[in-house]
C-alpha atoms as a PDB file:
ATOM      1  CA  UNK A   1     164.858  57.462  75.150  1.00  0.00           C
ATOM      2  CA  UNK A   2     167.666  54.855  75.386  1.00  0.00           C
ATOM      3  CA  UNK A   3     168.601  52.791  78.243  1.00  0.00           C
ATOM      4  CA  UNK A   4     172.013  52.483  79.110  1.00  0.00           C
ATOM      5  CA  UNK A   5     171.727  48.950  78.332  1.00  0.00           C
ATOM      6  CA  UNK A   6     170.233  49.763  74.316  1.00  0.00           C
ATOM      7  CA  UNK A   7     173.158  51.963  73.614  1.00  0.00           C
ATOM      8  CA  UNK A   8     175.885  49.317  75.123  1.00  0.00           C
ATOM      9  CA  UNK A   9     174.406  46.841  72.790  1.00  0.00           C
ATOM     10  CA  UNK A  10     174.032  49.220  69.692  1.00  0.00           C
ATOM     11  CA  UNK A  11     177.542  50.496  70.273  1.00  0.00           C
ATOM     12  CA  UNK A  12     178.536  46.274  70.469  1.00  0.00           C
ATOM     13  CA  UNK A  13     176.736  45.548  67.052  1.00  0.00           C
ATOM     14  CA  UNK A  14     178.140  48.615  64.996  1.00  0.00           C
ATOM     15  CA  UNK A  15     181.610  47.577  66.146  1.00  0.00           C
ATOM     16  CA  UNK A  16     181.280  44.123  65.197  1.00  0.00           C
ATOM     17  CA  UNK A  17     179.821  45.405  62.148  1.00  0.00           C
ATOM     18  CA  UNK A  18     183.016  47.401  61.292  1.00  0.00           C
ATOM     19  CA  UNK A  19     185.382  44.531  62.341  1.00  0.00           C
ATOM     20  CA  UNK A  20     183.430  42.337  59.725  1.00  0.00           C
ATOM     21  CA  UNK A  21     184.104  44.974  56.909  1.00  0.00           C
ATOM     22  CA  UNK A  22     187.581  44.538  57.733  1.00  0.00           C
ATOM     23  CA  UNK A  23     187.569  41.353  57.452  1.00  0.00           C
ATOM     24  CA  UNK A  24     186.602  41.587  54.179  1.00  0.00           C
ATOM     25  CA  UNK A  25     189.180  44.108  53.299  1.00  0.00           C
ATOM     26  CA  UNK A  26     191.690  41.342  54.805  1.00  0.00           C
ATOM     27  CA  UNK A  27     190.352  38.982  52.534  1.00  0.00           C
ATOM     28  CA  UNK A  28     189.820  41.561  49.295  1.00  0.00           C
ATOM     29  CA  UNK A  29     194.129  42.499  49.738  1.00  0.00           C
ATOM     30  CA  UNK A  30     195.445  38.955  50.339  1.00  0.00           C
ATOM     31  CA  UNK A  31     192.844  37.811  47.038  1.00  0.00           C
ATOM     32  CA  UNK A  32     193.786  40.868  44.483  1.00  0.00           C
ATOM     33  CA  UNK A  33     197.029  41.551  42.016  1.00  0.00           C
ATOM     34  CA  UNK A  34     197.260  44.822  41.551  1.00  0.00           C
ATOM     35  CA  UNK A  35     198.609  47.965  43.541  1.00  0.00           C
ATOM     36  CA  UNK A  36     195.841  49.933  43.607  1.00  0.00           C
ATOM     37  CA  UNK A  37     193.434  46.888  44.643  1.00  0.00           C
ATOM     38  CA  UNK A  38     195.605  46.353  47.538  1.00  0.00           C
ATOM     39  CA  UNK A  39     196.070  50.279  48.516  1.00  0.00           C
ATOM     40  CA  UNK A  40     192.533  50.530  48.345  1.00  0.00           C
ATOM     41  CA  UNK A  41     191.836  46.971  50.813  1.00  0.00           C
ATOM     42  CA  UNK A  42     194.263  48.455  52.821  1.00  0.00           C
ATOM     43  CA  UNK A  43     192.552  51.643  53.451  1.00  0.00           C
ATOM     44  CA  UNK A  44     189.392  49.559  54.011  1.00  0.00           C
ATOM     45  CA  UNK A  45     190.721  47.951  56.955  1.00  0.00           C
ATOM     46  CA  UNK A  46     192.530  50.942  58.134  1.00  0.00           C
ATOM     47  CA  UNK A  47     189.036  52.843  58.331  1.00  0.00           C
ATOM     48  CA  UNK A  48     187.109  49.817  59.709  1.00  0.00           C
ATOM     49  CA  UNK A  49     189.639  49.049  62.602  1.00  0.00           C
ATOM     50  CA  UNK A  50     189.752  52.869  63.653  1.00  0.00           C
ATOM     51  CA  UNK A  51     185.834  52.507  63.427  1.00  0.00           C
ATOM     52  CA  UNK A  52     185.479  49.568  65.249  1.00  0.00           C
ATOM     53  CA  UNK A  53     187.672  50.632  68.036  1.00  0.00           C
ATOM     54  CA  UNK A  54     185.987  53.839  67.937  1.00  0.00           C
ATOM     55  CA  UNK A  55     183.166  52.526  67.948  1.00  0.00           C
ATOM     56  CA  UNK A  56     183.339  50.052  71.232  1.00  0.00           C
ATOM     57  CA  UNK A  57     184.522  53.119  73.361  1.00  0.00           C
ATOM     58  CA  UNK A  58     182.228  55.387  72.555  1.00  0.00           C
ATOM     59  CA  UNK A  59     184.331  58.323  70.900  1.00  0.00           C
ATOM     60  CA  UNK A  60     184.437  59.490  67.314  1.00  0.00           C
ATOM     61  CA  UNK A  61     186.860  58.467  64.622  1.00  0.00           C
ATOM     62  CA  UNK A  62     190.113  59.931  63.569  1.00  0.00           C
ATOM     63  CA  UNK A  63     188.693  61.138  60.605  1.00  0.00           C
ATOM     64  CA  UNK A  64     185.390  63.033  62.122  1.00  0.00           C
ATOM     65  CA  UNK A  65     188.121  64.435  64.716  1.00  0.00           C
ATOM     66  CA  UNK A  66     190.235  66.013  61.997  1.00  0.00           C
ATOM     67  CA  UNK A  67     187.450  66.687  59.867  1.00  0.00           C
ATOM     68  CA  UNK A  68     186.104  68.661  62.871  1.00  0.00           C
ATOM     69  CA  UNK A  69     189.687  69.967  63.420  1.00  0.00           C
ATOM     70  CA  UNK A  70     189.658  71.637  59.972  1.00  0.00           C
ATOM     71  CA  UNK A  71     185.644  72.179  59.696  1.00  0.00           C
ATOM     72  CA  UNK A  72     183.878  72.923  62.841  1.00  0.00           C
ATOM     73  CA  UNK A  73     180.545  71.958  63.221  1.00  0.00           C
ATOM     74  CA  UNK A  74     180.059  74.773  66.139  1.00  0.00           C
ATOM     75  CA  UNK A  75     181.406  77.557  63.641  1.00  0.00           C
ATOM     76  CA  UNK A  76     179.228  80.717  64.817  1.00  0.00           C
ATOM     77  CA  UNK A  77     178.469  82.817  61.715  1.00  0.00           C
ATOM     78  CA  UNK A  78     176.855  86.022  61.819  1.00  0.00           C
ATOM     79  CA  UNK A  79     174.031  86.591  60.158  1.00  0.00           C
ATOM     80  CA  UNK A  80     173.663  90.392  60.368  1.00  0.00           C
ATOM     81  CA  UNK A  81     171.402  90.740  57.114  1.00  0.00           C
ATOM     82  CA  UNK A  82     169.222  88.370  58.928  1.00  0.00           C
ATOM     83  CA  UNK A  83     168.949  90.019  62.451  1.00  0.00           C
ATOM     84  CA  UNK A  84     168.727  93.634  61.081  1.00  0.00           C
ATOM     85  CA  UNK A  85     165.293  95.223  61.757  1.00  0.00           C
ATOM     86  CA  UNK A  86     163.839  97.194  58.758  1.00  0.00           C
END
């Protein structure tokens, strides 16, 4: 099990991690020509930054919250076919 003190610093290097990959989408958008190299350095940093931040506080990213908005990971199915004694 983790010690407070692991997770702080595990937390620390992912979110320097992301802020690096930003950085590199900074320097991929000011270095390219065309729209759709741009668009696509821009949503590099976009994701990185919300990661990073994320990241550092200890909560999960936009995207995971609306993904789990739209796509619950707690859905409860039933299974009857499964459950049903023969």
């Amino acid at each position: 099990m983790k010690t407070q003190k692991e997770r702080l610093h595990e937390r620390g290097l992912k979110s320097a991690w992301h802020a690096a990959i930003a950085a590199v989408g900074a320097y991929e958008y000011r270095h390219s020509k065309g729209w759709l190299a741009k668009t696509l350095a821009i949503g590099l940093i976009a994701f990185h930054i919300d990661a990073a931040f994320c990241d550092a506080i200890g909560k999960p990213t936009t995207l995971q919250r609306m993904l789990n908005g739209m796509i619950p990971l707690e859905r409860k199915v039933e299974r009857k076919f499964l459950t049903k004694k023969f």
